[in-house]
N, C-alpha and C. Protein backbone atom coordinates (compact mmCIF):
# COMPACT_ATOMS: atom_id res chain seq x y z
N UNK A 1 11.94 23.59 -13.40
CA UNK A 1 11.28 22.73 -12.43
C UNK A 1 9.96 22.27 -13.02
N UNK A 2 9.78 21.09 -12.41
CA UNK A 2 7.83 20.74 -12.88
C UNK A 2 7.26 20.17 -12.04
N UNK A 3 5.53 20.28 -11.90
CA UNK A 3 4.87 20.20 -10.86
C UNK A 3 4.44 18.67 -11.57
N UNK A 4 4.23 17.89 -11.00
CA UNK A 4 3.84 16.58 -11.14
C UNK A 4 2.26 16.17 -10.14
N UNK A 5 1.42 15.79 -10.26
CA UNK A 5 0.04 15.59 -9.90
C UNK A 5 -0.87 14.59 -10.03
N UNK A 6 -1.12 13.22 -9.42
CA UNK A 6 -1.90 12.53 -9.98
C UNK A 6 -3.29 13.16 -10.24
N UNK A 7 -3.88 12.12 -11.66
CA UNK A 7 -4.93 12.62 -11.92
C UNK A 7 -6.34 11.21 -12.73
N UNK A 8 -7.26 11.47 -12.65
CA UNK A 8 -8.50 10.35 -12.17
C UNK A 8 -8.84 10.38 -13.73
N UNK A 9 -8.47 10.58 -14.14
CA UNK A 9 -9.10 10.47 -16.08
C UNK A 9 -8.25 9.57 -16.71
N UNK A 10 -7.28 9.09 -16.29
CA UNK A 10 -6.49 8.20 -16.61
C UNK A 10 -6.06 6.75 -16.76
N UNK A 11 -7.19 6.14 -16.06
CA UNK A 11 -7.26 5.45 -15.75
C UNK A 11 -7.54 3.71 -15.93
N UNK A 12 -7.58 3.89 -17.64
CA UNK A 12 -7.63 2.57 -18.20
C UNK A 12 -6.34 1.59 -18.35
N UNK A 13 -5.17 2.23 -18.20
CA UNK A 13 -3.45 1.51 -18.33
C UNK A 13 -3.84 1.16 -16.64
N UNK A 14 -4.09 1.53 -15.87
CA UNK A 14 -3.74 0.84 -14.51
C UNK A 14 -4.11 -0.24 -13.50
N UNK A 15 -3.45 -0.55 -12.99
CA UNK A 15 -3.88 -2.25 -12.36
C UNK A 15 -3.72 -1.86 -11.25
N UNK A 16 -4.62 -2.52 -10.23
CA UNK A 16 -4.71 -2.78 -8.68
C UNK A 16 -5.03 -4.30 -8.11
N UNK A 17 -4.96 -3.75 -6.97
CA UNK A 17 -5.01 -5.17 -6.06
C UNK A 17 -5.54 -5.02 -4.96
N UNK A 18 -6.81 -5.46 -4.47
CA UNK A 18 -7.42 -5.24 -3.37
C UNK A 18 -7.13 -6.57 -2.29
N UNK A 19 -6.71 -6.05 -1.04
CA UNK A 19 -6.28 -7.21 0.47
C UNK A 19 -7.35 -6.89 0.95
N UNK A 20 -8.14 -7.61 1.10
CA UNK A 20 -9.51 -7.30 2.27
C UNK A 20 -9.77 -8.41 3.61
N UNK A 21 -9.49 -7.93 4.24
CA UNK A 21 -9.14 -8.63 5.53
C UNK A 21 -11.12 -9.30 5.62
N UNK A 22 -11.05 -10.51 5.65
CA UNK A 22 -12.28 -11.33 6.05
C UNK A 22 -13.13 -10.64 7.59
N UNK A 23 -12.68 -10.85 8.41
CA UNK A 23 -12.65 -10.62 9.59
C UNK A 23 -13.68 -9.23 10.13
N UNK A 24 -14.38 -8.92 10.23
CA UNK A 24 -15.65 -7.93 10.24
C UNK A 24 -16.57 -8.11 8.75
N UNK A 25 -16.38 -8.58 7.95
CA UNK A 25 -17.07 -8.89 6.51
C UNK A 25 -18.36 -8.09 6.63
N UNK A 26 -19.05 -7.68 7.21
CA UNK A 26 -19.79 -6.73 7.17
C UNK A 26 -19.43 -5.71 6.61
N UNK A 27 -18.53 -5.02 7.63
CA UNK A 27 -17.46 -3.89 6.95
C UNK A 27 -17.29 -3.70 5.57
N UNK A 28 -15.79 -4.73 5.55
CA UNK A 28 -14.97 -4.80 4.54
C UNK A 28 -15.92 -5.12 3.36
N UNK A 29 -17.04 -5.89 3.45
CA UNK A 29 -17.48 -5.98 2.07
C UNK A 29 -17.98 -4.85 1.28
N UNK A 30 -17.97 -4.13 2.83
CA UNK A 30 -19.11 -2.36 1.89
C UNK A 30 -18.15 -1.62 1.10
N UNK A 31 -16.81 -1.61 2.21
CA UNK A 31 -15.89 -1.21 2.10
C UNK A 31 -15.59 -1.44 0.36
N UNK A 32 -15.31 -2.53 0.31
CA UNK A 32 -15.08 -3.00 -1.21
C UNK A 32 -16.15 -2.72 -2.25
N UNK A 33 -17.32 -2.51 -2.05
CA UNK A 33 -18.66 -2.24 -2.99
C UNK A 33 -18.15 -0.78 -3.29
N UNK A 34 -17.43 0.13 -2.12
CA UNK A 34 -17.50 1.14 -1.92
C UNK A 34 -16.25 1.51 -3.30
N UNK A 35 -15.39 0.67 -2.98
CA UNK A 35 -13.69 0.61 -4.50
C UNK A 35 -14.22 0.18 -5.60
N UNK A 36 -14.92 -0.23 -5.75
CA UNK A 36 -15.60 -0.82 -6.78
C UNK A 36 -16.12 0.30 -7.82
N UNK A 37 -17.26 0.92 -6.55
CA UNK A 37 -18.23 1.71 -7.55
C UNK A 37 -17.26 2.61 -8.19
N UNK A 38 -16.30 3.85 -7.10
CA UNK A 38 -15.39 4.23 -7.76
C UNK A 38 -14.74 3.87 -8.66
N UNK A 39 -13.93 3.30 -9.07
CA UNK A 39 -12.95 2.40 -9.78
C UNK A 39 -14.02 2.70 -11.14
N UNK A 40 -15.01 1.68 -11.43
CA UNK A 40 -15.61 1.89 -12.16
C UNK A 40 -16.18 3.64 -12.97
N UNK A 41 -16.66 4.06 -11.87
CA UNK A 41 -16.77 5.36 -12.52
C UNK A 41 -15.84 6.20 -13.29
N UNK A 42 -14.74 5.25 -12.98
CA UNK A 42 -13.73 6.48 -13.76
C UNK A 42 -12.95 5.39 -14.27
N UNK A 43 -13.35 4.41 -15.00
CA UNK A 43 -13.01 4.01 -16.19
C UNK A 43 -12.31 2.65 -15.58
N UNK A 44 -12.51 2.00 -14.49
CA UNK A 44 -11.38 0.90 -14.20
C UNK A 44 -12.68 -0.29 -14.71
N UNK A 45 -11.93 -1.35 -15.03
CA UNK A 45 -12.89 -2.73 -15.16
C UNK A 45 -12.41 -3.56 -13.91
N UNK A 46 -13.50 -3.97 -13.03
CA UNK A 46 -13.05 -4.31 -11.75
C UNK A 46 -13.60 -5.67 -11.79
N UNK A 47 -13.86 -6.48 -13.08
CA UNK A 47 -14.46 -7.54 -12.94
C UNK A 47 -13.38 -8.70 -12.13
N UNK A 48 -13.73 -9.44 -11.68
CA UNK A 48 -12.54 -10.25 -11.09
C UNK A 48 -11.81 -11.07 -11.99
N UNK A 49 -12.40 -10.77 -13.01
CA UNK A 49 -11.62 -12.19 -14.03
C UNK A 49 -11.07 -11.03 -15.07
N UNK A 50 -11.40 -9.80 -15.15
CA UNK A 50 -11.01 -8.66 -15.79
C UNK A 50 -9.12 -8.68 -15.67
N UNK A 51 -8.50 -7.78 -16.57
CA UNK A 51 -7.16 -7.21 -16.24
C UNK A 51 -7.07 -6.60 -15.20
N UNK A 52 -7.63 -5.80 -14.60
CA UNK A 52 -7.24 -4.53 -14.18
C UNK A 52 -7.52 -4.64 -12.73
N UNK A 53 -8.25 -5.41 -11.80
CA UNK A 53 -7.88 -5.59 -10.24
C UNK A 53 -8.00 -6.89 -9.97
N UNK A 54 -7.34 -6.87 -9.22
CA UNK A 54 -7.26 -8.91 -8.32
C UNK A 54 -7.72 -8.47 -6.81
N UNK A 55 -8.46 -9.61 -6.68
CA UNK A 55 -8.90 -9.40 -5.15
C UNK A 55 -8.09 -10.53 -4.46
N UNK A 56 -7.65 -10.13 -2.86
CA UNK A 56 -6.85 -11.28 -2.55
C UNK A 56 -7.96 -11.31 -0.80
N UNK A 57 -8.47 -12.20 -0.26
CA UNK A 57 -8.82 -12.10 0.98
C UNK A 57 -7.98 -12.70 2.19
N UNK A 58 -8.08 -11.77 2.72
CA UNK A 58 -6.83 -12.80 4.18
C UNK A 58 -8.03 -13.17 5.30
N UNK A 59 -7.69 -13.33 6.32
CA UNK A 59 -8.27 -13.72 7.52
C UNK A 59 -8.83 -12.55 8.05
N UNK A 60 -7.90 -11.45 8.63
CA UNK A 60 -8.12 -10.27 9.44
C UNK A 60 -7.42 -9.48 8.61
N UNK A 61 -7.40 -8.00 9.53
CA UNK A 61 -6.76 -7.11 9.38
C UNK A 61 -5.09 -6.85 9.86
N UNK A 62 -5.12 -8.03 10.93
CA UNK A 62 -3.29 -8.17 10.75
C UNK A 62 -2.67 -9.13 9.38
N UNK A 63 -3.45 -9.92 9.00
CA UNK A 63 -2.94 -10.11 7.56
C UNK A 63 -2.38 -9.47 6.61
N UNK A 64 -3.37 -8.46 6.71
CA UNK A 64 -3.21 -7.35 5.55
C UNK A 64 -1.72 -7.03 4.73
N UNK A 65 -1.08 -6.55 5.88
CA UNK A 65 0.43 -6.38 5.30
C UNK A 65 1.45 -6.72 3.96
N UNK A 66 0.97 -8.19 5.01
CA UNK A 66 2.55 -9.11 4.49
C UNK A 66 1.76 -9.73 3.29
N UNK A 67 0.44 -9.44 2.86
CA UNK A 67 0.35 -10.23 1.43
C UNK A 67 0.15 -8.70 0.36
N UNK A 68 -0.15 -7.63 0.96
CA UNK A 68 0.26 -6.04 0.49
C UNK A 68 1.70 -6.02 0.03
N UNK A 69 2.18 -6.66 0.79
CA UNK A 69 3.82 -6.00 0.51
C UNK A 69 4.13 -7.53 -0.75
N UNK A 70 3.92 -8.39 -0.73
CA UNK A 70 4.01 -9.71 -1.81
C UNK A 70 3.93 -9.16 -2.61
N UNK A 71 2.62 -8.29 -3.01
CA UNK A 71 1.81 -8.06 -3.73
C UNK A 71 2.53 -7.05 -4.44
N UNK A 72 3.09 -6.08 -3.39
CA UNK A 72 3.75 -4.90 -4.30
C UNK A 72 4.88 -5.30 -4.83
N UNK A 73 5.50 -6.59 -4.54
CA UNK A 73 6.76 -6.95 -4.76
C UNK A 73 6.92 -7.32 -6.03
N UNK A 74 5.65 -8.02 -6.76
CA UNK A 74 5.61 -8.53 -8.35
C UNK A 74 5.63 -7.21 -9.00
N UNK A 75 5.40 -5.68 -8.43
CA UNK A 75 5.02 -5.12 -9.26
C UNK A 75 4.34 -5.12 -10.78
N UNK A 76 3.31 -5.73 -10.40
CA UNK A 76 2.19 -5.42 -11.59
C UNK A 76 1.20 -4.73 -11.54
N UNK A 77 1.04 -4.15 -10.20
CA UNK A 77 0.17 -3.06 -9.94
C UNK A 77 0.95 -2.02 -9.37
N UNK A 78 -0.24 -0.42 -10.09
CA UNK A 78 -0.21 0.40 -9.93
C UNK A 78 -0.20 0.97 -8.44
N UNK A 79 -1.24 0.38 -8.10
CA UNK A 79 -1.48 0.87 -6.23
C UNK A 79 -2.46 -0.68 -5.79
N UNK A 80 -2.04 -0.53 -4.47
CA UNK A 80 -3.09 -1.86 -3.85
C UNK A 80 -3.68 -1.13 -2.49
N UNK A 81 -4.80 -1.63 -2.93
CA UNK A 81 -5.70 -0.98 -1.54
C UNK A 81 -5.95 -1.97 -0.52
N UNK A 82 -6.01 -1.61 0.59
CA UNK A 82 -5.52 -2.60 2.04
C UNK A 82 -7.10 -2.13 2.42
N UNK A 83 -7.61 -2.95 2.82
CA UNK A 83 -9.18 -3.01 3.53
C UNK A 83 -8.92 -3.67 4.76
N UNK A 84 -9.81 -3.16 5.62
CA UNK A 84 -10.04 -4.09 6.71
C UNK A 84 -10.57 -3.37 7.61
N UNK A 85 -11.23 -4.05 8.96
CA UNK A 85 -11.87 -3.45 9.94
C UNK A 85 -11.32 -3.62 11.63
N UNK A 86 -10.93 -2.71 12.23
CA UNK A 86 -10.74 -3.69 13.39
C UNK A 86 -11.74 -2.41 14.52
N UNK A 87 -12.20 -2.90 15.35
CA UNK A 87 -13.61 -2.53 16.38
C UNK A 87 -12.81 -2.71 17.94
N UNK A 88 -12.90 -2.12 18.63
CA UNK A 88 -12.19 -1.82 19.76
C UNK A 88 -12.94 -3.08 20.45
N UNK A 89 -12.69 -3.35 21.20
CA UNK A 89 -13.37 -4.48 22.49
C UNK A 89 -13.18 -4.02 23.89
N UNK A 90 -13.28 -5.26 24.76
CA UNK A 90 -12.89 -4.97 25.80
C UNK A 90 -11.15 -5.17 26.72
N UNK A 91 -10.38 -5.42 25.51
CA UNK A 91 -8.95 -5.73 25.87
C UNK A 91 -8.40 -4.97 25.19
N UNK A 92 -6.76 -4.77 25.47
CA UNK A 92 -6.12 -4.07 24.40
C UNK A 92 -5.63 -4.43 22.84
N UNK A 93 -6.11 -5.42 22.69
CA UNK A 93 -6.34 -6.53 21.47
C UNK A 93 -6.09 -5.26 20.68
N UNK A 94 -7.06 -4.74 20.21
CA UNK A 94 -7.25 -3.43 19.66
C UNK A 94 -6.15 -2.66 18.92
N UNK A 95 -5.57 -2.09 19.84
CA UNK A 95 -4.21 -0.98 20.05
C UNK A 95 -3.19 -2.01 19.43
N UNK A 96 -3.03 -3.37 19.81
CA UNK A 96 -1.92 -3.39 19.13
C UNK A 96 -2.06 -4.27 17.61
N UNK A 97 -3.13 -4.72 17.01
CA UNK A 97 -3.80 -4.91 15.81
C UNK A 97 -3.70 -3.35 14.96
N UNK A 98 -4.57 -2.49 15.30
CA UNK A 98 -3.98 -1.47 14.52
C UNK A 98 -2.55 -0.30 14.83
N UNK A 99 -2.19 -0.64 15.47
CA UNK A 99 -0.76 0.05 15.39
C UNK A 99 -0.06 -0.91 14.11
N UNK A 100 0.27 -2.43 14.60
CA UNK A 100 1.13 -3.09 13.78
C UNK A 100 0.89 -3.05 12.52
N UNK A 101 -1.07 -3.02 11.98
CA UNK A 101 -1.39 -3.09 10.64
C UNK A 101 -1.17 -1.80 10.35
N UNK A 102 -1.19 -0.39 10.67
CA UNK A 102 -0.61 0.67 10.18
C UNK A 102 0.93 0.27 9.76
N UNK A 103 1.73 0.06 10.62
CA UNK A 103 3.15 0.27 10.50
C UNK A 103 3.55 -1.04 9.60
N UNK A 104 2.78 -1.83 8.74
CA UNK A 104 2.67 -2.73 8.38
C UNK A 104 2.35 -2.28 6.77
N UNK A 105 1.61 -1.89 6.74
CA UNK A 105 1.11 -1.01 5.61
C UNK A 105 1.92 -0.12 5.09
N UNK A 106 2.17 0.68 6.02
CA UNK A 106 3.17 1.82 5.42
C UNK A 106 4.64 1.15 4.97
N UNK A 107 4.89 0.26 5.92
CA UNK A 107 6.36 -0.28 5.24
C UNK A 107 5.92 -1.15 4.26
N UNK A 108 4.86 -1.27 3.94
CA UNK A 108 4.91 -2.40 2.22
C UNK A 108 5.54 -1.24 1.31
N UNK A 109 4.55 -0.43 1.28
CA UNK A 109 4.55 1.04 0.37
C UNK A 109 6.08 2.16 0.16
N UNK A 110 6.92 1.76 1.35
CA UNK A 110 8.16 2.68 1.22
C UNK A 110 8.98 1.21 1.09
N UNK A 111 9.02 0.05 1.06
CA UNK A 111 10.28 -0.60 1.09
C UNK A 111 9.80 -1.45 -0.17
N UNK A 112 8.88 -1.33 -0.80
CA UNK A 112 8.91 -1.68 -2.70
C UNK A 112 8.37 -0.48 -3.50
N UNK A 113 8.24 0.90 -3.10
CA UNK A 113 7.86 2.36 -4.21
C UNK A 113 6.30 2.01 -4.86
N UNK A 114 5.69 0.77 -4.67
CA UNK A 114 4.47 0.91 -5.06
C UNK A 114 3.70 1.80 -4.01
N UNK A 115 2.39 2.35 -4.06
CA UNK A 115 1.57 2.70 -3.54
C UNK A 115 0.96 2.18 -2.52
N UNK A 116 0.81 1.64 -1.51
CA UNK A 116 -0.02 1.12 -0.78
C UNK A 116 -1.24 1.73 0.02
N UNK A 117 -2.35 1.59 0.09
CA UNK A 117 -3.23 2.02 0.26
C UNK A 117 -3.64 2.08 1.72
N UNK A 118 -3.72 2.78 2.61
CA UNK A 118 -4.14 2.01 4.01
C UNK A 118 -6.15 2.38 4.12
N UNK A 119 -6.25 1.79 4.35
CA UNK A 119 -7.86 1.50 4.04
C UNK A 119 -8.49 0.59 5.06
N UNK A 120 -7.88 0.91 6.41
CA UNK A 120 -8.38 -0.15 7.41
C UNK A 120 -9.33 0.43 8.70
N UNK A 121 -10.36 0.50 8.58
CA UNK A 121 -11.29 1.40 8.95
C UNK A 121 -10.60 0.87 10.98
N UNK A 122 -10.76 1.62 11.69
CA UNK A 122 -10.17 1.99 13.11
C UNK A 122 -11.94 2.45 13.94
N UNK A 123 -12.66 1.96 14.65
CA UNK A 123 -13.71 2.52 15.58
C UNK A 123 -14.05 2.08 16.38
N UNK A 124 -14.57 2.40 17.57
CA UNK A 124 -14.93 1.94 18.85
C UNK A 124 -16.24 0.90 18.97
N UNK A 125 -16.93 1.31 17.83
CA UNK A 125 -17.81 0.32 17.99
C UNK A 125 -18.45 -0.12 16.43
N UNK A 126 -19.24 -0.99 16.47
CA UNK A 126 -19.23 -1.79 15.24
C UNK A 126 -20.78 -0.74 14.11
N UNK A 127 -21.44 -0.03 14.77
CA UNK A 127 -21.93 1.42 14.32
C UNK A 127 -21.35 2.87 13.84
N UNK A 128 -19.97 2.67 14.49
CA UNK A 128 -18.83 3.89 13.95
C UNK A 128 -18.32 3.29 12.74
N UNK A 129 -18.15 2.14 12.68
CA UNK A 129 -17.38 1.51 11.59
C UNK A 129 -18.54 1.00 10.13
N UNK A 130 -20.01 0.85 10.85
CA UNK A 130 -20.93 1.04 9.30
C UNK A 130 -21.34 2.31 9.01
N UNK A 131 -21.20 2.87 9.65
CA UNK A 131 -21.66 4.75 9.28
C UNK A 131 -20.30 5.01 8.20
N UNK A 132 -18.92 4.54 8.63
CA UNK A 132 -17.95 5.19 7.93
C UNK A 132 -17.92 4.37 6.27
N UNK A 133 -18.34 3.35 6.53
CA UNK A 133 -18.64 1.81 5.19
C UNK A 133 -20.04 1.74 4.45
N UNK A 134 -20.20 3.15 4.68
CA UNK A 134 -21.90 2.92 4.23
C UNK A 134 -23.12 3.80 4.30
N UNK A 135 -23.47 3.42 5.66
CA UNK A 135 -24.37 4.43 5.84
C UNK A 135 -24.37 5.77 6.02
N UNK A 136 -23.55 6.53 6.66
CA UNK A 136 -23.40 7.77 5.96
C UNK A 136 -22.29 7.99 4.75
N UNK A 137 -21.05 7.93 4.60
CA UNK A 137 -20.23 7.40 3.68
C UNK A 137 -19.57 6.21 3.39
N UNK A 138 -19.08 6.20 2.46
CA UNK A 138 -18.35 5.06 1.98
C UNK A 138 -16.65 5.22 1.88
N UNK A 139 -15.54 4.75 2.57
CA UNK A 139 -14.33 5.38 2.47
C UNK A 139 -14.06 4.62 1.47
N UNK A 140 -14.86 3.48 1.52
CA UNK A 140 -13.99 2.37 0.13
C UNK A 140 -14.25 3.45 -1.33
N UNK A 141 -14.59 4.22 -1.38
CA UNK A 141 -14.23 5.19 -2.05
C UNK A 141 -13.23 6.29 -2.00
N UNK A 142 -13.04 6.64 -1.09
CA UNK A 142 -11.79 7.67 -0.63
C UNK A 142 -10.75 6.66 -0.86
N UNK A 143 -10.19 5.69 -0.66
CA UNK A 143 -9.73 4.76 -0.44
C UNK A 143 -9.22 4.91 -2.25
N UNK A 144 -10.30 4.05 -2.99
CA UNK A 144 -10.11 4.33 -4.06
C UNK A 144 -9.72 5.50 -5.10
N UNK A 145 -9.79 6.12 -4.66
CA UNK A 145 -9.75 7.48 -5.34
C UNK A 145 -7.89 8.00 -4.83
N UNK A 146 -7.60 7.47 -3.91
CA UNK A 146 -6.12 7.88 -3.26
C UNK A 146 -5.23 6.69 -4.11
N UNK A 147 -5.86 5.61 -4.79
CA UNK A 147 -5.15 4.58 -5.19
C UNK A 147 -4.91 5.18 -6.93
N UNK A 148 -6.09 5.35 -7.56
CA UNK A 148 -6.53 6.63 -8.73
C UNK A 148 -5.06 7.60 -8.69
N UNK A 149 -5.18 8.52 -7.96
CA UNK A 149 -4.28 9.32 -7.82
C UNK A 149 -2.68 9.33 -7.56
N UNK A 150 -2.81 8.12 -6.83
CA UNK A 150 -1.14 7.92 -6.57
C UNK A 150 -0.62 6.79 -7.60
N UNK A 151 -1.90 5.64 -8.12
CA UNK A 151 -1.27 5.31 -9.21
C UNK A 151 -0.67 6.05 -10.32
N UNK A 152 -1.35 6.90 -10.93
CA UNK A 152 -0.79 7.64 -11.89
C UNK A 152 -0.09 8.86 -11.52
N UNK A 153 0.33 9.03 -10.81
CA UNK A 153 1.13 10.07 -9.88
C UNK A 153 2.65 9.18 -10.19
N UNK A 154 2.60 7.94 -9.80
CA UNK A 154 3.73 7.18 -9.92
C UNK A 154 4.06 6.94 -11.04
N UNK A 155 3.28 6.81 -12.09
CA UNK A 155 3.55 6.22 -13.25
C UNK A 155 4.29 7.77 -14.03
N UNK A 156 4.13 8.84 -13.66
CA UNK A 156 4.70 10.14 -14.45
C UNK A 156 5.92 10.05 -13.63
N UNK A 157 5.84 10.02 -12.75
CA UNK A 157 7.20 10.11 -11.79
C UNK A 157 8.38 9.08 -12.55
N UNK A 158 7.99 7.61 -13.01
CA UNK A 158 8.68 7.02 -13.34
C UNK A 158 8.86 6.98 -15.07
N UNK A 159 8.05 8.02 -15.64
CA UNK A 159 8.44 7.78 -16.54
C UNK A 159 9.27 9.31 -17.08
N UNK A 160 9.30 10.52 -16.56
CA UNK A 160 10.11 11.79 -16.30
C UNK A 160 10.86 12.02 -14.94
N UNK A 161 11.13 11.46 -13.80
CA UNK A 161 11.78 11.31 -13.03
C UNK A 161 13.06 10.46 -13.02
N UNK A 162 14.44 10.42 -13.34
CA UNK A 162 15.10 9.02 -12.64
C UNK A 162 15.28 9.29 -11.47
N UNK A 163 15.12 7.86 -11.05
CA UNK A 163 14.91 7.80 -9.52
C UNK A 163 15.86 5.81 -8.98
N UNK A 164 16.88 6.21 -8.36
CA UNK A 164 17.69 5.21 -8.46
C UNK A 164 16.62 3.54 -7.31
N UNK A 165 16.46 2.71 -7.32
CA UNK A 165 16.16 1.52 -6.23
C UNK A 165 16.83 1.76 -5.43
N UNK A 166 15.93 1.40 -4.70
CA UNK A 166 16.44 1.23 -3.14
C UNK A 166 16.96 -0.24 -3.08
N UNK A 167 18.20 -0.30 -2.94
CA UNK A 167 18.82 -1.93 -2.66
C UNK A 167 19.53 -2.34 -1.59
N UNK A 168 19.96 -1.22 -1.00
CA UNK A 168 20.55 -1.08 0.74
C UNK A 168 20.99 0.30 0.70
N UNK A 169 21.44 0.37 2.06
CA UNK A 169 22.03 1.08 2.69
C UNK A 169 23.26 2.23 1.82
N UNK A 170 24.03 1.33 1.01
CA UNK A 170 25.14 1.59 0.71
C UNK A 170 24.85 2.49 -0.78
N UNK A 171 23.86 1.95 -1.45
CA UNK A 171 24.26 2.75 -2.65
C UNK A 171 23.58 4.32 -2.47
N UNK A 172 22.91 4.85 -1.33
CA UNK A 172 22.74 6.29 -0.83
C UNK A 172 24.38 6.66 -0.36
N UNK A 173 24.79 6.50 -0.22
CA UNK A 173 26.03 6.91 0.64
C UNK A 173 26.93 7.64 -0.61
N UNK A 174 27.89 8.51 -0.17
CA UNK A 174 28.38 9.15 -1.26
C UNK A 174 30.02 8.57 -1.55
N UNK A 175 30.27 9.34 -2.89
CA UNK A 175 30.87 8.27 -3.51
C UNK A 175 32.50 7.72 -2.54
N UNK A 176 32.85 9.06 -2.09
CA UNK A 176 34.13 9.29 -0.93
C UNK A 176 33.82 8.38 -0.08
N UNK A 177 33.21 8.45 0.55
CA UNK A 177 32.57 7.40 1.45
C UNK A 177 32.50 5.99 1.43
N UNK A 178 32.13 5.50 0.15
CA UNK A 178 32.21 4.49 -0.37
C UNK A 178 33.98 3.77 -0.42
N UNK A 179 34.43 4.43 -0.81
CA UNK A 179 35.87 4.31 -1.33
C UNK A 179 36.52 4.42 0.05
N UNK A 180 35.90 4.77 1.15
CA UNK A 180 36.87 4.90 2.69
C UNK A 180 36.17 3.36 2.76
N UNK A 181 35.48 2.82 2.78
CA UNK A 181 34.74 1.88 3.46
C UNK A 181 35.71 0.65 2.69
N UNK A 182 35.40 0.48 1.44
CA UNK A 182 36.05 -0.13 0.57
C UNK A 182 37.70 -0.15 1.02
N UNK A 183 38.58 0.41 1.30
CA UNK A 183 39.76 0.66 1.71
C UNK A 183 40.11 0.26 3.13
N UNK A 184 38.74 0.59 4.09
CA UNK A 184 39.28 0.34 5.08
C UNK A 184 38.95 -1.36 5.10
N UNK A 185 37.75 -2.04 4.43
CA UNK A 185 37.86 -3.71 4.24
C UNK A 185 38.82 -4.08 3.65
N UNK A 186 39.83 -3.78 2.74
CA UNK A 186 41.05 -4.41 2.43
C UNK A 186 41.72 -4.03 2.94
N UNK A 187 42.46 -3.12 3.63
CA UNK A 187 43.13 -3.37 4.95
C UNK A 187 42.99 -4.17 5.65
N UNK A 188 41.48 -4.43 6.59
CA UNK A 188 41.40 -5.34 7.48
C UNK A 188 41.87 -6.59 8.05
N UNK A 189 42.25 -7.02 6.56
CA UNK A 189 42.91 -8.36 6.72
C UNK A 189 44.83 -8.65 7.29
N UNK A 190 44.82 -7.39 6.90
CA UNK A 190 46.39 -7.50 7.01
C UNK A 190 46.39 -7.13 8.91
N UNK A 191 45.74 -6.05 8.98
CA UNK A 191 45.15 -5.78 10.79
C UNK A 191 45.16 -6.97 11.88
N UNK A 192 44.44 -7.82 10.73
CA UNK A 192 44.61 -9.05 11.75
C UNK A 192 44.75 -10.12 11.71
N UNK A 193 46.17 -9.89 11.16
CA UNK A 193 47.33 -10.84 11.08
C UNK A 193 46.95 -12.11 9.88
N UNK A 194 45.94 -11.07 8.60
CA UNK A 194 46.08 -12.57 7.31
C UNK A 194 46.88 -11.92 6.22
């Protein structure tokens, strides 16, 4: 057996992609100063015209997703970190902005095997959300540092692991199984009457 582990010293082969939702820019920009500094400290070149991260900005934080999941789809990055802010109000606006951008996020990350980062700061008020971007910490560092880790976490996995694509449904299924399914569609036709 072997224990497999991402690890932060590694870090000059890997590419990212930062989604930073426009939309609180207060936030998200610290947020991003915050991936930055990291990144850098441990060896990434984060210049924008550099190899090694692309910044993409959307509107909000329901954006986020569907240009995350694009993004993971070229696979040229290692991990992409999802930024954004959303601040509770006085409607349920709220609740269903971050439910969908969670469940949005997470399915970029399991339905293309890249990494996706969720990095979308969640608070009641627009002081919970600079304390977490700044003034007392910075997550755009935690943030970063989970992208660090699971990038090269993935990259050992894929290069001592085989590990088959996910392309549907069917090629998990076992092989008997396959061969009933297969059998019972050429039958079918004769069933009904071709």
């Amino acid at each position: 057996m072997a224990v497999f582990e991402g690890t932060f010293t590694q870090a000059e082969p890997l590419r990212f992609a930062l989604v930073i939702g426009r939309f609180n820019d207060l936030v998200t920009g610290k947020l991003v100063e915050g991936c930055q500094d990291c990144l850098k400290r441990h060896g990434v070149d984060t210049n924008p015209h550099g190899t090694q991260v692309d910044y993409v900005w959307v509107p909000g934080s329901f954006e986020v997703p569907v240009v995350a999941r694009q993004l993971a789809l070229t696979h040229r990055y290692d991990a992409i970190i999802c930024l954004g802010a959303v601040i509770r109000g006085q409607t349920p606006h709220f609740d269903y902005v971050a439910a969908e951008v969670t469940k949005g996020i997470a399915a970029s990350g399991f339905q293309t095997g890249v990494p996706v980062i969720y990095g979308i700061l969640t608070a009641d008020t627009m002081q919970q959300a600079l304390e977490r971007a700044g003034i007392k910490s910075n997550k755009g560092w935690d943030y970063a540092m989970n992208a660090l880790e699971m990038g090269s976490l993935m990259r050992q996995l894929r290069a001592n692991v085989e590990v088959e694509p996910y392309r549907n449904n069917s090629q998990s299924l076992p092989a008997s199984l396959k061969s009933a399914i297969a059998a019972d569609l050429s039958a079918a036709p004769e069933e009904m009457g071709g």
